[in-house]
N, C-alpha and C. Protein backbone atom coordinates (compact mmCIF):
# COMPACT_ATOMS: atom_id res chain seq x y z
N UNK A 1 -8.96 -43.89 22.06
CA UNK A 1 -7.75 -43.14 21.81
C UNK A 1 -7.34 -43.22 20.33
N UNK A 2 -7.36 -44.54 19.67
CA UNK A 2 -7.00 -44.33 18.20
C UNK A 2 -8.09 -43.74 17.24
N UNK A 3 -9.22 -43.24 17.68
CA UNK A 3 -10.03 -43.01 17.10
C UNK A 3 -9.56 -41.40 17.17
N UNK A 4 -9.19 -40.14 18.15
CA UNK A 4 -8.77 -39.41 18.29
C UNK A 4 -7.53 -38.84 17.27
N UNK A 5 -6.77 -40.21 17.58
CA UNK A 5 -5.46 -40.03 16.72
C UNK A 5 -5.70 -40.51 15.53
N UNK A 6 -6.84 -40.80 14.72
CA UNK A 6 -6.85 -40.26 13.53
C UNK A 6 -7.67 -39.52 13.42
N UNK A 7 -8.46 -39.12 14.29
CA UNK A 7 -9.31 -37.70 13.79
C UNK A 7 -7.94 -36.47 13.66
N UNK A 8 -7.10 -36.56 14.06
CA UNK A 8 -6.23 -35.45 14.27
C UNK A 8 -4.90 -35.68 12.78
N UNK A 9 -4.71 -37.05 12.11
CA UNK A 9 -4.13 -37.72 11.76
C UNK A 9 -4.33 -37.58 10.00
N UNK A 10 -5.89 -37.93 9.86
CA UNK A 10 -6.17 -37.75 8.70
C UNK A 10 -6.20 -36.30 7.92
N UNK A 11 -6.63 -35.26 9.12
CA UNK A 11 -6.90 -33.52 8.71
C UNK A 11 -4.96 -33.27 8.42
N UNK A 12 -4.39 -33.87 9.13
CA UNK A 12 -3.10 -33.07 9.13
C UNK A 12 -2.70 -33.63 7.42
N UNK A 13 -2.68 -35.17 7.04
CA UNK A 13 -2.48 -35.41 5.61
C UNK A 13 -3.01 -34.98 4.87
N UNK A 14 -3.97 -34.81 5.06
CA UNK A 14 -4.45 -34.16 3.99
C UNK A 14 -4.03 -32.63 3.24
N UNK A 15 -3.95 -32.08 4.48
CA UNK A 15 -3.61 -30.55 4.80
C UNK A 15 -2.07 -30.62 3.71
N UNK A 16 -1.18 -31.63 4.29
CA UNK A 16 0.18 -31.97 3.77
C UNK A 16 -0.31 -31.99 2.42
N UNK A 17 -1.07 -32.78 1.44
CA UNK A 17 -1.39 -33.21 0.56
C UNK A 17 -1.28 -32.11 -0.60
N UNK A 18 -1.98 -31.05 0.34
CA UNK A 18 -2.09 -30.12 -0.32
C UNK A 18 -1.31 -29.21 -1.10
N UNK A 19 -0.36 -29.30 -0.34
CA UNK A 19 1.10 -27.94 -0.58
C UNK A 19 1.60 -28.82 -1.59
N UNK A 20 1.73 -27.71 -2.47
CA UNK A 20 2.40 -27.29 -3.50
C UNK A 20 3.41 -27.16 -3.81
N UNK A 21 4.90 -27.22 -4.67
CA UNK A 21 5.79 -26.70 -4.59
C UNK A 21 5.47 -25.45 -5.72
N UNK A 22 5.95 -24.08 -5.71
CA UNK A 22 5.81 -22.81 -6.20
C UNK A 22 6.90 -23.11 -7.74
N UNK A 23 5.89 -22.28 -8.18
CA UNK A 23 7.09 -22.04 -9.73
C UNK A 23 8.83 -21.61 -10.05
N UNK A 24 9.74 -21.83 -10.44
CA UNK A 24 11.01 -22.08 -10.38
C UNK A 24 11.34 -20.75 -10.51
N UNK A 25 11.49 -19.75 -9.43
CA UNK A 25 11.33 -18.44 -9.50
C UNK A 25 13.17 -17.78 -10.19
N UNK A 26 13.73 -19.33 -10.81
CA UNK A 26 15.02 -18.89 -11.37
C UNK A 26 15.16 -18.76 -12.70
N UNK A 27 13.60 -19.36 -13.01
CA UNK A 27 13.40 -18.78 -14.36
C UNK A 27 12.68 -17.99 -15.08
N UNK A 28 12.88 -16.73 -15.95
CA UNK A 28 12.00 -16.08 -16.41
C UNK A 28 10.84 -16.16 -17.45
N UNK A 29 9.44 -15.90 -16.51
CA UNK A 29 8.52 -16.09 -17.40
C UNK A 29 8.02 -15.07 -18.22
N UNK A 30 8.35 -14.79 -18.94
CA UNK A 30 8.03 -13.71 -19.83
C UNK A 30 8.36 -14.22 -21.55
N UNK A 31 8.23 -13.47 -22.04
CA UNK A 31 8.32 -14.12 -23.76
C UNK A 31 9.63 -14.59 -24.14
N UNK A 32 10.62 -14.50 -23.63
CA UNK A 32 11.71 -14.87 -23.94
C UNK A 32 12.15 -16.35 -23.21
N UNK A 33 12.06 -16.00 -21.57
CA UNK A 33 11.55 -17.30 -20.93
C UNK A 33 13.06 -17.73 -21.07
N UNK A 34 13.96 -17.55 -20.25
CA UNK A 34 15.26 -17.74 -20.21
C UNK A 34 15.81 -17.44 -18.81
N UNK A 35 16.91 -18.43 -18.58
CA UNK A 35 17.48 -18.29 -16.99
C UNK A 35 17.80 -16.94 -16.60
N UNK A 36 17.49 -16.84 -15.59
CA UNK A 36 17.67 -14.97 -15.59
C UNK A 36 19.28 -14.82 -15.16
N UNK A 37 20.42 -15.83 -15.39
CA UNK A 37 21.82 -15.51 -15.68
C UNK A 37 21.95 -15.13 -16.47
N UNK A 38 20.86 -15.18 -17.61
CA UNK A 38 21.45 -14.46 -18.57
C UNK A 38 21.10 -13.28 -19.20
N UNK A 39 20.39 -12.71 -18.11
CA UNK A 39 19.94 -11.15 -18.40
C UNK A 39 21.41 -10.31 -17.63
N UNK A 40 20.76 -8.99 -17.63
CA UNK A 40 21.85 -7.97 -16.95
C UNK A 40 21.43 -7.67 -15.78
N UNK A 41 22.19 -7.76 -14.73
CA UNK A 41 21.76 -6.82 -13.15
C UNK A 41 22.57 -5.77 -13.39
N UNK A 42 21.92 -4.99 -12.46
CA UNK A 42 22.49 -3.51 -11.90
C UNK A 42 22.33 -3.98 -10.31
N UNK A 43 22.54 -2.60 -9.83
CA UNK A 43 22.61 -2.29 -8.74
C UNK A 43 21.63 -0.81 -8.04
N UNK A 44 20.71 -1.50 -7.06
CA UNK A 44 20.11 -0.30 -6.72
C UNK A 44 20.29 -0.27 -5.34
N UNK A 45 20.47 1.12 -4.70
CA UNK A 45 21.42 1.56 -3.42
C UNK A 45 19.73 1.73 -2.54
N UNK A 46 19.86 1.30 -1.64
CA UNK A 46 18.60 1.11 -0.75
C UNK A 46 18.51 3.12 0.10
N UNK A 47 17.73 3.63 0.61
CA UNK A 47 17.79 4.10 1.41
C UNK A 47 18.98 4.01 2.21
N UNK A 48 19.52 3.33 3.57
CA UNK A 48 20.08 3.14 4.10
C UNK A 48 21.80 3.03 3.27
N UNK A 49 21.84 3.20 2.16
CA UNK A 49 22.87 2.85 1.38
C UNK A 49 23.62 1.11 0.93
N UNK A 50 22.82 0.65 1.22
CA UNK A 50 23.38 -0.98 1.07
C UNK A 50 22.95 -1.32 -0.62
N UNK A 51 23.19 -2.30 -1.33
CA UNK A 51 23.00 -2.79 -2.62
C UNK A 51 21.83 -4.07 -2.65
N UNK A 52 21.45 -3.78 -3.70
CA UNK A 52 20.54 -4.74 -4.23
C UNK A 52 20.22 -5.13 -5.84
N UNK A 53 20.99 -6.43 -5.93
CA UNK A 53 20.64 -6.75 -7.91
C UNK A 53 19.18 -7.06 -8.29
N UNK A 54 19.18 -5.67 -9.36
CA UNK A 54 18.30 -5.59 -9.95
C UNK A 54 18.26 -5.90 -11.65
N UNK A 55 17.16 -6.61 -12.09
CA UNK A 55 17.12 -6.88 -13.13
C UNK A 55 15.43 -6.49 -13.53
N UNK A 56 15.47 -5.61 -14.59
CA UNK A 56 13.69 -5.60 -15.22
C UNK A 56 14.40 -5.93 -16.79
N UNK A 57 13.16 -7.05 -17.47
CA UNK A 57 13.61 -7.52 -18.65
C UNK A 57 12.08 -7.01 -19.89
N UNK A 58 11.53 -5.87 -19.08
CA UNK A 58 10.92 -5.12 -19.46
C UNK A 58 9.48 -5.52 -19.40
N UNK A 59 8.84 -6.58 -19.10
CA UNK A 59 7.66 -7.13 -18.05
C UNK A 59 7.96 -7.51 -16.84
N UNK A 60 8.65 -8.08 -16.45
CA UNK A 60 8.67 -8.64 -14.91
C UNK A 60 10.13 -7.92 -14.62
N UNK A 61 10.47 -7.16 -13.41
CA UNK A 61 11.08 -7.07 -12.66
C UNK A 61 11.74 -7.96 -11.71
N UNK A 62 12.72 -7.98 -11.26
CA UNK A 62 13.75 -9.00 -10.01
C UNK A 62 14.06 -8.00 -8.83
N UNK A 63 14.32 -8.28 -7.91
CA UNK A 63 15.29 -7.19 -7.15
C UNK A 63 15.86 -8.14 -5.94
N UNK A 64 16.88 -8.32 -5.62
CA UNK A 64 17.40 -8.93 -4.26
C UNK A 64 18.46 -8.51 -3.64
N UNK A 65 18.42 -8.71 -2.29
CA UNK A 65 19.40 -8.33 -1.32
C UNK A 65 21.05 -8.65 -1.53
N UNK A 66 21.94 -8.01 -2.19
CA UNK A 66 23.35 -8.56 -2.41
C UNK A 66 23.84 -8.46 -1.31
N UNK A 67 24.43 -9.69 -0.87
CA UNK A 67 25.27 -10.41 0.74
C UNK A 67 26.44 -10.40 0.39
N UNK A 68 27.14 -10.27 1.22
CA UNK A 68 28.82 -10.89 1.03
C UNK A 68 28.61 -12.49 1.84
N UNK A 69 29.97 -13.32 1.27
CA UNK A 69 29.79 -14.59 1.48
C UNK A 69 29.17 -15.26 3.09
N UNK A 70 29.11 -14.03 4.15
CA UNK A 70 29.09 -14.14 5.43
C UNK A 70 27.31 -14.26 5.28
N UNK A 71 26.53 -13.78 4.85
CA UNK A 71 25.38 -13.34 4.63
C UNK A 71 24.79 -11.93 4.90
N UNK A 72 25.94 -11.26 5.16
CA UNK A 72 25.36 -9.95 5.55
C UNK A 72 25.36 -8.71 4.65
N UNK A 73 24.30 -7.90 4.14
CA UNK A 73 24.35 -6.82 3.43
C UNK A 73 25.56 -5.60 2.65
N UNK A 74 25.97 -5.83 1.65
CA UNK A 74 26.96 -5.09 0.83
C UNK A 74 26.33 -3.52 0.86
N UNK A 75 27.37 -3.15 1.51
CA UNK A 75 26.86 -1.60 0.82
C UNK A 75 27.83 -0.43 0.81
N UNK A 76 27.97 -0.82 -1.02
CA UNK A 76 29.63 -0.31 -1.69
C UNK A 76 29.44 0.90 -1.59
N UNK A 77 28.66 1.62 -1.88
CA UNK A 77 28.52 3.07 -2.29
C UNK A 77 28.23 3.45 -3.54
N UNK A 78 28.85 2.47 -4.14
CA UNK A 78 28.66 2.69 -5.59
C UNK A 78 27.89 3.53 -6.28
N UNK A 79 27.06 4.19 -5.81
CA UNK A 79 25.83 5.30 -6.36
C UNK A 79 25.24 5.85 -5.26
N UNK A 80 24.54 6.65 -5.58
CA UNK A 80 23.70 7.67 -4.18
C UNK A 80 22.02 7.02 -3.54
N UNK A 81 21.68 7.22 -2.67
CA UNK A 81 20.89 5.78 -2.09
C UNK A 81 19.30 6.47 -3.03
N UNK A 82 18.57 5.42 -3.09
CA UNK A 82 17.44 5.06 -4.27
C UNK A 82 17.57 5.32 -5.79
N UNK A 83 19.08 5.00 -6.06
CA UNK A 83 19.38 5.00 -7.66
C UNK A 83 19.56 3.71 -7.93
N UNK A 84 19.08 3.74 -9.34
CA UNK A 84 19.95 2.32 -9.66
C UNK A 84 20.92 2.48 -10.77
N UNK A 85 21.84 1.49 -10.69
CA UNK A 85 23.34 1.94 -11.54
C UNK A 85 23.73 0.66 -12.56
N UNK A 86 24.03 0.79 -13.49
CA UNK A 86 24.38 -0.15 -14.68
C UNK A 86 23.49 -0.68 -15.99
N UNK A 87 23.45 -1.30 -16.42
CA UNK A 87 22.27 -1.89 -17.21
C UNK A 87 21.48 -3.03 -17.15
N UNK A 88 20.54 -3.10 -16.06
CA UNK A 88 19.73 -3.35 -15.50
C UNK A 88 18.66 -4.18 -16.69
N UNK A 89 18.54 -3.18 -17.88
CA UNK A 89 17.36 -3.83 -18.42
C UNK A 89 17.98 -3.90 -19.40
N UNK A 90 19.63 -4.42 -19.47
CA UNK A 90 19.88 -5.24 -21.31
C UNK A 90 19.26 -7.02 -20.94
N UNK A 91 19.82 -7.35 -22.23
CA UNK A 91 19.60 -8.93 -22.01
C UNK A 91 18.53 -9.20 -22.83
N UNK A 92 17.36 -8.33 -22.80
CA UNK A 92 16.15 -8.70 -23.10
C UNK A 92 15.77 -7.62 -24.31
N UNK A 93 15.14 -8.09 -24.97
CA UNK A 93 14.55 -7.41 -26.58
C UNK A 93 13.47 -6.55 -26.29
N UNK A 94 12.42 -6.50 -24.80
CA UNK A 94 11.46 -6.15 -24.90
C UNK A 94 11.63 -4.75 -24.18
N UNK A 95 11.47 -3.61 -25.07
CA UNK A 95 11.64 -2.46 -24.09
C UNK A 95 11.07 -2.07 -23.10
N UNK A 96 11.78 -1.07 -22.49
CA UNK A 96 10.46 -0.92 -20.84
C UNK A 96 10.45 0.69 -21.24
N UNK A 97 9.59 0.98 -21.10
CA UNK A 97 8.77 2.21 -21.46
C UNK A 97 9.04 3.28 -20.56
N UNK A 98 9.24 3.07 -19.16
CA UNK A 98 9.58 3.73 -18.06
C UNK A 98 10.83 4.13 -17.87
């Protein structure tokens, strides 16, 4: 029996061993390389009309789901659905071409 329970014992640590924690996706890697608080979001209106902050700092793009404090989906109106509204890509020196 203990021979079992570490055949099953050792594969699982190891397995553990493995994982990684992922890169600090709160900071931007791009040439400037700065907390992305301190870029600009906008707002882009989904299909369905709900909001989502968007930030492009002219290589890498952001986009996420804006919640109200409950966790559930904002959706102001603020613009007509698949636009995005504000200035999205200040903050950053590097232009976006698009």
């Amino acid at each position: 029996m203990k021979i079992v329970k570490l055949a099953v014992l050792i594969p699982a640590i190891g397995l553990l061993a493995a994982c990684e924690v992922g890169p600090d996706k709160t900071k931007d890697r791009g040439t400037d390389k700065k907390h992305l608080s301190q870029l600009q979001a906008g707002i882009w209106i989904d299909p369905n009309g709900c909001d989502h902050w968007i930030i492009d700092d002219g290589v890498e793009g952001y986009l996420s789901q804006r919640l109200d404090k409950f966790g559930k989906p904002v959706c102001s109106g603020v613009g007509p659905a698949t636009v995005a509204t504000g200035n999205f890509k200040g903050g950053s020196p590097i232009p976006d071409s698009l």
